[in-house]
C-alpha atoms as a PDB file:
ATOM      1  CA  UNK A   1       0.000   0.000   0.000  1.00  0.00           C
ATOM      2  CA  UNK A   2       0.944   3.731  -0.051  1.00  0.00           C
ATOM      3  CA  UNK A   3       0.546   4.727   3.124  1.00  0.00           C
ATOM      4  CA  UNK A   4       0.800   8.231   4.302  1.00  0.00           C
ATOM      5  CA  UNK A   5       2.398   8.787   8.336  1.00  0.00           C
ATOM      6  CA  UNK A   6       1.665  11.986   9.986  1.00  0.00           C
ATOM      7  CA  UNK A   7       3.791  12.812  12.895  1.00  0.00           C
ATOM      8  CA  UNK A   8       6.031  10.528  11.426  1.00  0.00           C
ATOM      9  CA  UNK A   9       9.658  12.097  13.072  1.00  0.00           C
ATOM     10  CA  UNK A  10       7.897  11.446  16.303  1.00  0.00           C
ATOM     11  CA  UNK A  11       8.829   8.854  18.955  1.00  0.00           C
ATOM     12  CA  UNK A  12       5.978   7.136  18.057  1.00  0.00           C
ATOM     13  CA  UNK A  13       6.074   7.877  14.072  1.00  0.00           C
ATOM     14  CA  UNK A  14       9.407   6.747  14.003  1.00  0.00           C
ATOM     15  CA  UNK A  15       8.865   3.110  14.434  1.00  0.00           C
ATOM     16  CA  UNK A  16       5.779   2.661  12.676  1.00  0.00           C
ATOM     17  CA  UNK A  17       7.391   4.378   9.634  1.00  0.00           C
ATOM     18  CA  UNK A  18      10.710   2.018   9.470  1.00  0.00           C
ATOM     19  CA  UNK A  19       8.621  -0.971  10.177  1.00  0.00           C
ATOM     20  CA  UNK A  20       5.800  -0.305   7.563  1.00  0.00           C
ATOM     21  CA  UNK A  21       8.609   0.343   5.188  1.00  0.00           C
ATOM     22  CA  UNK A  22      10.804  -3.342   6.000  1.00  0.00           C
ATOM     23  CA  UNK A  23       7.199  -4.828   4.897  1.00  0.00           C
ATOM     24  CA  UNK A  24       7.478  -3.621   1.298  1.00  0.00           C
ATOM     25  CA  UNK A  25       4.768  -0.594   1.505  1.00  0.00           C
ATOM     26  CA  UNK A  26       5.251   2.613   0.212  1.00  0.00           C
ATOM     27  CA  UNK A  27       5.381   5.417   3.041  1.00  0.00           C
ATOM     28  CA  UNK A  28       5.161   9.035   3.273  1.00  0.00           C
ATOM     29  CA  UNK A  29       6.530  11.200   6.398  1.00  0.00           C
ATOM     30  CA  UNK A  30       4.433  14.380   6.550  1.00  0.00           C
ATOM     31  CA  UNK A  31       5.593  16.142   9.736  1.00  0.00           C
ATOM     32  CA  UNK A  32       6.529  19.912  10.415  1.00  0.00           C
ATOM     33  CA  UNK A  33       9.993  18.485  10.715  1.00  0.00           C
ATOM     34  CA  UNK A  34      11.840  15.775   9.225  1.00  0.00           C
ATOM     35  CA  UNK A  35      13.504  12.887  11.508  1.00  0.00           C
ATOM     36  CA  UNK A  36      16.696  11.020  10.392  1.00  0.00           C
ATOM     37  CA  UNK A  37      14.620   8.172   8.814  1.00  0.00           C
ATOM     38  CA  UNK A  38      12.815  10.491   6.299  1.00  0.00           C
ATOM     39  CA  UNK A  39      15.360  13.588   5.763  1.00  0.00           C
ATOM     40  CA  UNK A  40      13.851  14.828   2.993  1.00  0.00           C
ATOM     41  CA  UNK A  41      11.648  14.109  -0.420  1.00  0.00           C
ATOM     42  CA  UNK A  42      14.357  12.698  -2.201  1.00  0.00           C
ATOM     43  CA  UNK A  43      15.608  10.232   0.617  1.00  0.00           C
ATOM     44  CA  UNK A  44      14.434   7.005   0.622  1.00  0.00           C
ATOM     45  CA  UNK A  45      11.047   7.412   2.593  1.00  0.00           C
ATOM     46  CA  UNK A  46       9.851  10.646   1.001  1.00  0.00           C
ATOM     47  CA  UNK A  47       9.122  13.567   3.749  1.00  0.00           C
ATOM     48  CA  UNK A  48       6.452  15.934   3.180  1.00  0.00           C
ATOM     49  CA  UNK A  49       6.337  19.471   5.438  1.00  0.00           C
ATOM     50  CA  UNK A  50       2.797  19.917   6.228  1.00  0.00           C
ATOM     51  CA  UNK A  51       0.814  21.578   9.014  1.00  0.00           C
ATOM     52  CA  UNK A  52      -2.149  19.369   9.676  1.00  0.00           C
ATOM     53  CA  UNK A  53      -3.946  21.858  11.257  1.00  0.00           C
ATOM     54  CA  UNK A  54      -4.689  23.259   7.987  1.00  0.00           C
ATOM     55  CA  UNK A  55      -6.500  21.778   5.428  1.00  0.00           C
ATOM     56  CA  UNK A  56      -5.541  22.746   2.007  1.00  0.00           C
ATOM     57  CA  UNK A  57      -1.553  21.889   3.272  1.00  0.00           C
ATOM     58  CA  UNK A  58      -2.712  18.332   4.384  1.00  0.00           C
ATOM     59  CA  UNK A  59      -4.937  17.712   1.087  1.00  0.00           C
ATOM     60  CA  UNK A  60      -1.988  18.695  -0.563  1.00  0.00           C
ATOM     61  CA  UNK A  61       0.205  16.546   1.098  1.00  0.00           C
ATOM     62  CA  UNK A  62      -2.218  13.093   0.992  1.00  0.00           C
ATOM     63  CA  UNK A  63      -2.964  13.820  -2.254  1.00  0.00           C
ATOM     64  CA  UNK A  64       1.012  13.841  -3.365  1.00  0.00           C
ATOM     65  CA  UNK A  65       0.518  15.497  -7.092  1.00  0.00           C
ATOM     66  CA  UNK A  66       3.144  15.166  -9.001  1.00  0.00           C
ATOM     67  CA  UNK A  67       5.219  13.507  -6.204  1.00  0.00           C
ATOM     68  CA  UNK A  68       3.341  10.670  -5.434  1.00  0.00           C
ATOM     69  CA  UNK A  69      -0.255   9.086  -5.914  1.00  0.00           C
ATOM     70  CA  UNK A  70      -2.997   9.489  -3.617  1.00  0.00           C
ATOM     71  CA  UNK A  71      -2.266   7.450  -0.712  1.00  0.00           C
ATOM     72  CA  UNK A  72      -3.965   3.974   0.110  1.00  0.00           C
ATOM     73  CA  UNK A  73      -4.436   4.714   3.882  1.00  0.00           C
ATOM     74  CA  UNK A  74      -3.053   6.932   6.378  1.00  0.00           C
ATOM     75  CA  UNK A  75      -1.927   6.729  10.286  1.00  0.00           C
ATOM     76  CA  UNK A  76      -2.225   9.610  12.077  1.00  0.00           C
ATOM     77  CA  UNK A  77       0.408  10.550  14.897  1.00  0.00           C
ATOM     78  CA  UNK A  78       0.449  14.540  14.516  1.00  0.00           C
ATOM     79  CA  UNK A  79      -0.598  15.793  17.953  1.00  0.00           C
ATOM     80  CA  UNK A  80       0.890  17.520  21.134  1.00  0.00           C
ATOM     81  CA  UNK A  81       2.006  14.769  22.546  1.00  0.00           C
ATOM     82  CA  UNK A  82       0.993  15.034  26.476  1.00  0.00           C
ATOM     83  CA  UNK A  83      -0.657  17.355  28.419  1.00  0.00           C
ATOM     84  CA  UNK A  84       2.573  18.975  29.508  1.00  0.00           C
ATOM     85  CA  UNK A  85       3.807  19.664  25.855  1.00  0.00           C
ATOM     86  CA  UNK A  86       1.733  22.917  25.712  1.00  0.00           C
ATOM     87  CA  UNK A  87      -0.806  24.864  27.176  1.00  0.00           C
ATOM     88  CA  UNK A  88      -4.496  23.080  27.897  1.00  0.00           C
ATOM     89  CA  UNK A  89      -6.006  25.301  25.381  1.00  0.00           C
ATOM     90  CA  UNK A  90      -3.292  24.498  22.672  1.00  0.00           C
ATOM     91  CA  UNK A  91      -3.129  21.512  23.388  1.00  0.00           C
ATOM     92  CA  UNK A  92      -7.067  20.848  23.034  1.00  0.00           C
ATOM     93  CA  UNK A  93      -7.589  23.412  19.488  1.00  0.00           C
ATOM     94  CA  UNK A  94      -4.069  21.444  18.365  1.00  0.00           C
ATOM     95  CA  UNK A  95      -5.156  17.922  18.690  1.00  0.00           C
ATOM     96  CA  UNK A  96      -8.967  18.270  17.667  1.00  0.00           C
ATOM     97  CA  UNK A  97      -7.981  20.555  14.752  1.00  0.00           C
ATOM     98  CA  UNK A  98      -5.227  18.059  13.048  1.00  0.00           C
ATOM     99  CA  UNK A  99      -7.980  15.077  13.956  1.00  0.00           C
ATOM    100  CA  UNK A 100     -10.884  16.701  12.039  1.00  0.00           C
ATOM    101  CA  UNK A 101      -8.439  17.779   9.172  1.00  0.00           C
ATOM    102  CA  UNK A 102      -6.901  14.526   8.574  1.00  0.00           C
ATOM    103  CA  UNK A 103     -10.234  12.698   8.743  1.00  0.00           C
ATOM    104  CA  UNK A 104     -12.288  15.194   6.441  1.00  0.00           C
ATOM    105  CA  UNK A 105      -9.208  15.282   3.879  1.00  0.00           C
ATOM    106  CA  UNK A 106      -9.808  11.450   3.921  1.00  0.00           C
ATOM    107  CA  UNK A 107     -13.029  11.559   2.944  1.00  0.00           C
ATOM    108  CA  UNK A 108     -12.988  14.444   0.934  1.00  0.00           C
ATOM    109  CA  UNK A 109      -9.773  12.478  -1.593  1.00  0.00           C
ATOM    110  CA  UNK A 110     -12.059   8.796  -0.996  1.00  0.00           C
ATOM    111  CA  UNK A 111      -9.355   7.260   1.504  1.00  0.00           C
ATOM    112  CA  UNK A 112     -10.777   4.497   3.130  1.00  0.00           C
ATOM    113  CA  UNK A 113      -8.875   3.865   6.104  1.00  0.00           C
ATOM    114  CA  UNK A 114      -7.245   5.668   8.839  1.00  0.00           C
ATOM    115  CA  UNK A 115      -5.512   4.499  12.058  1.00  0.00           C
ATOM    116  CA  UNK A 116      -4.943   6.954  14.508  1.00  0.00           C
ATOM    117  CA  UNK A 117      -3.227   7.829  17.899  1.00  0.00           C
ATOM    118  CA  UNK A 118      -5.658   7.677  20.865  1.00  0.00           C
ATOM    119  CA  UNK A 119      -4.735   7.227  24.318  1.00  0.00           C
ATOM    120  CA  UNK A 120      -4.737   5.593  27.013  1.00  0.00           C
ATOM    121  CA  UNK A 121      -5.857   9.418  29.226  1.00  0.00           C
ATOM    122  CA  UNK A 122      -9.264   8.418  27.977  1.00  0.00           C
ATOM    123  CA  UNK A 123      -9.466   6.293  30.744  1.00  0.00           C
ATOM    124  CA  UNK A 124      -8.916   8.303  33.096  1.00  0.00           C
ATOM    125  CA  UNK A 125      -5.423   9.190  33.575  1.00  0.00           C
ATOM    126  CA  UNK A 126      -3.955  10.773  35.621  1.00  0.00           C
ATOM    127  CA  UNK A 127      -5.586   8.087  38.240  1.00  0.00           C
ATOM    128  CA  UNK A 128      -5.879  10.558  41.064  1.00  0.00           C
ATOM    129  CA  UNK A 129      -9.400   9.207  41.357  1.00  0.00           C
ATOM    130  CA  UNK A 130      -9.985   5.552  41.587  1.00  0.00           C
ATOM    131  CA  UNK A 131     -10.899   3.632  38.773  1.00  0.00           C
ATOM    132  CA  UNK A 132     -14.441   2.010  38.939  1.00  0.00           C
ATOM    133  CA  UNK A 133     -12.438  -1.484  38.232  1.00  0.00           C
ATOM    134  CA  UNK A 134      -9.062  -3.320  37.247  1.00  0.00           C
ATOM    135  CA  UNK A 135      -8.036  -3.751  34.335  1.00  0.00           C
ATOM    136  CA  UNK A 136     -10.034  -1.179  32.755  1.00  0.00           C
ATOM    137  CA  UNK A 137     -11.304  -1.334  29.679  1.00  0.00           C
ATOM    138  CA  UNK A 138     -12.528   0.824  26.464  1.00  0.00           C
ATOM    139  CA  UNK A 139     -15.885   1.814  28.371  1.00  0.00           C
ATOM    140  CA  UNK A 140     -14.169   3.420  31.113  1.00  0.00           C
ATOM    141  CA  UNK A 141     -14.060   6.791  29.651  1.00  0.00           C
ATOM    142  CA  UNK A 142     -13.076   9.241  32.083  1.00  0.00           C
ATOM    143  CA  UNK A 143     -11.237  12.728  30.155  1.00  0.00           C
ATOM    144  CA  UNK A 144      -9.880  14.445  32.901  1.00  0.00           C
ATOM    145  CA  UNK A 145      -7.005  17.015  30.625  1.00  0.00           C
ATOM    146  CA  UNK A 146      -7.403  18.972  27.808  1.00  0.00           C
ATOM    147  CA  UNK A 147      -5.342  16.056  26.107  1.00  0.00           C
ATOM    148  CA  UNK A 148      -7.865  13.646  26.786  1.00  0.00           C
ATOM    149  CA  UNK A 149     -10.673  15.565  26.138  1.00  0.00           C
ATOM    150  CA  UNK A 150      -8.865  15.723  22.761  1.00  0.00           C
ATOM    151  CA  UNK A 151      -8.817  11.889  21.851  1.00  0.00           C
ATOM    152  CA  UNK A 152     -12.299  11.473  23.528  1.00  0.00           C
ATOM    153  CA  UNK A 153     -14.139  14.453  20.758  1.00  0.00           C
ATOM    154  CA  UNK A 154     -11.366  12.645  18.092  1.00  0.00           C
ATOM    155  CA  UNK A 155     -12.716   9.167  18.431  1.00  0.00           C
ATOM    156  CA  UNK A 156     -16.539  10.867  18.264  1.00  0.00           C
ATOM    157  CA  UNK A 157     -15.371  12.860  14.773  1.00  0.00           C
ATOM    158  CA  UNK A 158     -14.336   9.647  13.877  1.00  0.00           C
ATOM    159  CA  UNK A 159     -17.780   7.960  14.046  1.00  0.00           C
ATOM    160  CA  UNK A 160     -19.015  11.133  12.307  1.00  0.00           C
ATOM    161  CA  UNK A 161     -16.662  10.526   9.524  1.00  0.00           C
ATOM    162  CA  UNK A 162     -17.662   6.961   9.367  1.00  0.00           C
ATOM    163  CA  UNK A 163     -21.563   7.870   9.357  1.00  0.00           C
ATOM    164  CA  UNK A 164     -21.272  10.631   6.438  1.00  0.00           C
ATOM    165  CA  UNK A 165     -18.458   8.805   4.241  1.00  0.00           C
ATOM    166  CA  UNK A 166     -18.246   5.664   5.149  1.00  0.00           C
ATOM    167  CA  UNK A 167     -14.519   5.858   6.398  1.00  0.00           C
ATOM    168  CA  UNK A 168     -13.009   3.285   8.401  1.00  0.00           C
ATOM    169  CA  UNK A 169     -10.981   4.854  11.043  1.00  0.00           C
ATOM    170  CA  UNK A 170      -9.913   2.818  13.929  1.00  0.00           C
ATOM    171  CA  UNK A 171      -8.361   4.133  17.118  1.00  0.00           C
ATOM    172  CA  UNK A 172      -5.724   3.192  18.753  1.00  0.00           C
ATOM    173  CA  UNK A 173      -5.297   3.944  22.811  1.00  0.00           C
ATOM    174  CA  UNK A 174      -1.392   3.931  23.514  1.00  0.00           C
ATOM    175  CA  UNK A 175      -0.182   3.421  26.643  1.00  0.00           C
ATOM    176  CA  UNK A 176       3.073   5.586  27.562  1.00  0.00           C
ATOM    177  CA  UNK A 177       5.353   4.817  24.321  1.00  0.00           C
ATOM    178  CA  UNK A 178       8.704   3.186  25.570  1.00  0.00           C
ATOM    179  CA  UNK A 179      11.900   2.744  23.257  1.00  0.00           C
ATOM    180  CA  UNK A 180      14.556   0.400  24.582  1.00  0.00           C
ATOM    181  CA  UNK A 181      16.539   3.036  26.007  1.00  0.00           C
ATOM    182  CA  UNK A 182      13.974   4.143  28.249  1.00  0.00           C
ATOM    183  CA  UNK A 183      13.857   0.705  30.550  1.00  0.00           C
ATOM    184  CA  UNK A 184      17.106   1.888  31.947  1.00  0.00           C
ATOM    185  CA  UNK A 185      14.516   4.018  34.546  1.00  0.00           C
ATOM    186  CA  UNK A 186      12.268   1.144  35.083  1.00  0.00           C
ATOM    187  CA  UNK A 187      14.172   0.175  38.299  1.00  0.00           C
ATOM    188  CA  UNK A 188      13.258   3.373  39.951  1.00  0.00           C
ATOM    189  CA  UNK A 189      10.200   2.973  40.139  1.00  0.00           C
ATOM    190  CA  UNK A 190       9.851  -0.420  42.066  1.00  0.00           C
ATOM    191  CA  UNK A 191      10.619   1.101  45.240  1.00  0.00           C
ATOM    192  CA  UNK A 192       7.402   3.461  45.032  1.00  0.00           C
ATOM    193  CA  UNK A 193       4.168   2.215  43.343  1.00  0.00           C
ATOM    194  CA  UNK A 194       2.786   5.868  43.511  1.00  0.00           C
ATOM    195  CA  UNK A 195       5.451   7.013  40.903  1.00  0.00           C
ATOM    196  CA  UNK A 196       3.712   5.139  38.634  1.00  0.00           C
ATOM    197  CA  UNK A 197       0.019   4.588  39.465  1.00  0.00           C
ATOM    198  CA  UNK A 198      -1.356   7.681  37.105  1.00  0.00           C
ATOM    199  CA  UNK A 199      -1.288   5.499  34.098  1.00  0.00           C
ATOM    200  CA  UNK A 200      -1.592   2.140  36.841  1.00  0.00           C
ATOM    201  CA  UNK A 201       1.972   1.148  35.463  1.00  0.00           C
ATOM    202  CA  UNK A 202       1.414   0.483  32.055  1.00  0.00           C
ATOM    203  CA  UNK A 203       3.592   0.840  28.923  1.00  0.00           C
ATOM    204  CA  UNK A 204       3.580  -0.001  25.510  1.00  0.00           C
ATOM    205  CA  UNK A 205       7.256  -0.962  23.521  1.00  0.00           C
ATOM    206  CA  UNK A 206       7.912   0.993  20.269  1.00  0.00           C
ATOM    207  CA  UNK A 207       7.407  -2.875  18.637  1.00  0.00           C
ATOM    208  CA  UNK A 208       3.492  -3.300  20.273  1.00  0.00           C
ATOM    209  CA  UNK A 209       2.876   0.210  18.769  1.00  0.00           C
ATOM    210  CA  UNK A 210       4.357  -0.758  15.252  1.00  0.00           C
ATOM    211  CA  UNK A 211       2.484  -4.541  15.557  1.00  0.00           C
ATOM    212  CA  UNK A 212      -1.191  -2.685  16.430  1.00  0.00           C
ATOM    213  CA  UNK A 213      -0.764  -0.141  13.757  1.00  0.00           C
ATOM    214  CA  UNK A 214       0.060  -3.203  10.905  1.00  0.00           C
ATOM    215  CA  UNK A 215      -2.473  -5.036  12.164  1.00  0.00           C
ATOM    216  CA  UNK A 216      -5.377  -2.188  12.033  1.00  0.00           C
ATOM    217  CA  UNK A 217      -4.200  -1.519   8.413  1.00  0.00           C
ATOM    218  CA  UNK A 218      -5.079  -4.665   7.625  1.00  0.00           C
ATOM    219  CA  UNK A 219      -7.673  -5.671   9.445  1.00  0.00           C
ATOM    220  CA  UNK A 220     -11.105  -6.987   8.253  1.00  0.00           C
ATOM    221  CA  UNK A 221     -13.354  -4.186   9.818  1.00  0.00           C
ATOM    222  CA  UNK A 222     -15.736  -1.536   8.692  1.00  0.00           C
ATOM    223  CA  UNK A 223     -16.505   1.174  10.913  1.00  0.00           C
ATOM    224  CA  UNK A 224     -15.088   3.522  13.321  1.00  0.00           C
ATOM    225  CA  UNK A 225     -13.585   2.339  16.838  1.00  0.00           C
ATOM    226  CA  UNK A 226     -11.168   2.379  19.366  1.00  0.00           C
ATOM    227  CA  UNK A 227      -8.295   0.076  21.213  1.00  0.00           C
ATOM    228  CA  UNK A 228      -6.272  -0.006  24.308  1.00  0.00           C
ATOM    229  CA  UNK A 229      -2.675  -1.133  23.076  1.00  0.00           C
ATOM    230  CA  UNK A 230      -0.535  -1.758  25.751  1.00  0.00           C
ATOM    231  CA  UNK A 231       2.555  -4.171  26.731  1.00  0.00           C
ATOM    232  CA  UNK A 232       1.233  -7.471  28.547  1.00  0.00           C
ATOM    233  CA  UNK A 233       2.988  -6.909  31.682  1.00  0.00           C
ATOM    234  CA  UNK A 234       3.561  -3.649  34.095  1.00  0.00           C
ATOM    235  CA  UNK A 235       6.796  -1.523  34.466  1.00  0.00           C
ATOM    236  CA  UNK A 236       6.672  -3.153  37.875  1.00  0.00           C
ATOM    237  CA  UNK A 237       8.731  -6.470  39.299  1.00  0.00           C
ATOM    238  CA  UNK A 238       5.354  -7.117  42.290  1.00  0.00           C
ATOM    239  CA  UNK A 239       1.780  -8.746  41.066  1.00  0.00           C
ATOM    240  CA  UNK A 240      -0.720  -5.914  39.563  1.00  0.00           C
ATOM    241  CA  UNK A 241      -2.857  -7.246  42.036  1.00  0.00           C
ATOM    242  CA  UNK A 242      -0.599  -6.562  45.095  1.00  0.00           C
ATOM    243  CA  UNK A 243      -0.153  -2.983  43.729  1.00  0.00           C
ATOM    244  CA  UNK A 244      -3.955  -2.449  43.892  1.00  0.00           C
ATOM    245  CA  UNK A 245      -4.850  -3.707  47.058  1.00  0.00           C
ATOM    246  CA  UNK A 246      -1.861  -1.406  48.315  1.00  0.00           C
ATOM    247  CA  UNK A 247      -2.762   1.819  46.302  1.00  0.00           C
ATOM    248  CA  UNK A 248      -5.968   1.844  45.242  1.00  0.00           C
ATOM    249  CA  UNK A 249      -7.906  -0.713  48.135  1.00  0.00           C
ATOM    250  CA  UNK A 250     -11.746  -1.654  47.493  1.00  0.00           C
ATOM    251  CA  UNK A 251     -11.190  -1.320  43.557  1.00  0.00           C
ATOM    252  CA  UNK A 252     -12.499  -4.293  42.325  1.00  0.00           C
ATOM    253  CA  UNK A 253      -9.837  -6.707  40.352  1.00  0.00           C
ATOM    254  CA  UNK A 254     -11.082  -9.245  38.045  1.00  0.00           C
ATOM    255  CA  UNK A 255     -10.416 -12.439  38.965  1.00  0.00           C
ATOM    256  CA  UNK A 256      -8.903 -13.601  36.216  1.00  0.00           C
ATOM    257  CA  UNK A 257      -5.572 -10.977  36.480  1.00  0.00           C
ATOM    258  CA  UNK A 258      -2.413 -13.299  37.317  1.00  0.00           C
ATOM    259  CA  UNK A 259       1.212 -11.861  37.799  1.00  0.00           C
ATOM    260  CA  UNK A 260       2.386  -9.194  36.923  1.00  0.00           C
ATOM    261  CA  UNK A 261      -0.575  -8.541  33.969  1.00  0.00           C
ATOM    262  CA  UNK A 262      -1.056  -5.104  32.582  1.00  0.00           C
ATOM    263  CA  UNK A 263      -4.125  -3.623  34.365  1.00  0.00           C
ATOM    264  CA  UNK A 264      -4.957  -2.079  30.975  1.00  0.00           C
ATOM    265  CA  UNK A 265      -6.890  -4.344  29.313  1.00  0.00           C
ATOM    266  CA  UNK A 266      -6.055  -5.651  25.898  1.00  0.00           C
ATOM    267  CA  UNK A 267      -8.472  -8.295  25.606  1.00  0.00           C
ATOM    268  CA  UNK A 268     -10.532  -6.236  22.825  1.00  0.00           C
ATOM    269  CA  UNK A 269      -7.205  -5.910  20.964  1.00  0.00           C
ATOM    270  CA  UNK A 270      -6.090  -8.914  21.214  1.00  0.00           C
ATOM    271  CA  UNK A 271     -10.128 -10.644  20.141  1.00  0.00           C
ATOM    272  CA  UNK A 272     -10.403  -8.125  16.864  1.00  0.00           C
ATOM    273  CA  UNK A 273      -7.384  -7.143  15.899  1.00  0.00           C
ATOM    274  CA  UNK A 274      -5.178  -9.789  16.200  1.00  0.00           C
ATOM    275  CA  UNK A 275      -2.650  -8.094  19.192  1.00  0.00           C
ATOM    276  CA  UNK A 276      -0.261  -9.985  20.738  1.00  0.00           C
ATOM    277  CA  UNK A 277       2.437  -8.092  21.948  1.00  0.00           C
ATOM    278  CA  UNK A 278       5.917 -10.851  22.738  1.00  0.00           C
ATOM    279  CA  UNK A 279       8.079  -8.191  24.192  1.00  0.00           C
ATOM    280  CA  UNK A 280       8.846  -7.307  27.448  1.00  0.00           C
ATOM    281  CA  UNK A 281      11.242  -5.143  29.319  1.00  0.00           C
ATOM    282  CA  UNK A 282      12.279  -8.182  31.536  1.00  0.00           C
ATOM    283  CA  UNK A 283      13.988  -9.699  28.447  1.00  0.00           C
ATOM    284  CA  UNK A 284      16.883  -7.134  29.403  1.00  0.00           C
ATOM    285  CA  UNK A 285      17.386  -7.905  33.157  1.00  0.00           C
END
């Protein structure tokens, strides 16, 4: 496929645009910057500069001209990353503006599929309040930033789309994006569960994100809808369910957790889409 990447030089981008490449599609980096695996338009993996917030720049840039065709599909990663990458109200007009622009361009050039960047701050992160229950799932929709707020209105445009064009756009919910340089911390937080109960110790490896985003490409679905994608396990070496009863008491904990599961669940993902993320940051200790 041609397949376009928004947000492509990110720390999430990156990844999904090297490994959709190794598989023998044709990709397209359109970023405000380019990253070292898409320097430019006559590199290897073509870069176009586009702000997403506007719409003629990203028809322009799906629709390629005399550079390239019209894409097949496209995977959306432009945003402001987290809530503390910019003010709430840049944040929020940031995010819901690129998500409305890249899903109306779809439409509007007859793109049928898009996979996007959710999150997993839908759910309620940070978890300064309890959540109902453990692991939590896609209907525990809690926004509590303007980030999540964001990805919340973004996976509602997205049914909108689907209603009015017939789009497929599939959501994905990330957990916090972890490249293999970035388990070197992991140790610091086993000492003190409440360093890392706002997200109730989840990750996601740079190889899970890459795996969910191949897999919604291809997928066999219609529709629009949303996925938590996070590692199996926790950041933690003591059982999720320990870590519960210890910072969050009375929470209900499905029976069914073991170990040291992730207490986001990934059940959906793993049932639809196929998801079934084999790394772990306890390969490297």
């Amino acid at each position: 496929m041609r397949i376009a990447v928004t947000g492509g030089s990110g720390k999430a981008g990156r990844p999904v645009v090297r490994d959709l490449r190794e598989r023998g599609h044709d990709v397209i980096n359109i970023d405000l910057v380019p990253s070292p695996e898409s320097p430019g338009p006559e590199a290897d993996i073509p870069f176009a500069r586009a702000d997403v917030t506007d719409y003629g720049q990203t028809l322009e840039a799906l629709a390629g001209g005399d550079s390239w065709p019209v894409v097949d599909a496209i995977v959306h990663f432009a945003a402001i990353p987290s809530p503390a990458h910019g003010t709430p109200d840049t944040v929020f007009r940031t995010n819901v503006t690129s998500t409305y622009t890249v899903f109306f361009a779809a439409a509007r050039l007859g793109i049928t599929r898009v996979v996007w960047a959710s999150s997993e701050t839908t759910l309620g992160l940070p978890f300064e309040r309890p959540p109902d229950y453990a692991p939590v799932d896609e209907a525990h929709v809690y926004p509590e930033t303007s980030y999540a707020l964001s990805k919340v209105l973004g996976e509602e445009i997205a049914r909108q789309v689907h209603r009015r064009f017939g789009t497929t756009i599939l959501g994905l919910r990330f957990s916090n994006v972890m490249v293999r340089a970035d388990y070197e911390r992991f140790p610091e937080f086993w000492e003190d569960p409440q360093r890392r109960k706002w997200n109730l110790w989840a990750y996601v490896d740079e190889s899970h994100v890459a795996e969910s985003v191949r897999l919604a490409l291809d997928a066999d679905l219609s529709g629009a809808d949303s996925f938590i994608i996070a590692a199996a396990d926790s950041v933690m070496n003591r059982p999720s369910r320990e870590l519960m009863a210890e910072v969050f008491p009375g929470v209900p904990v499905a029976g069914s957790l073991q170990g040291t599961e992730t207490l986001l669940a990934i059940d959906k993902a793993r049932r639809v889409l196929g998801y079934a993320p084999q790394f772990s940051w306890r390969e490297l200790y």
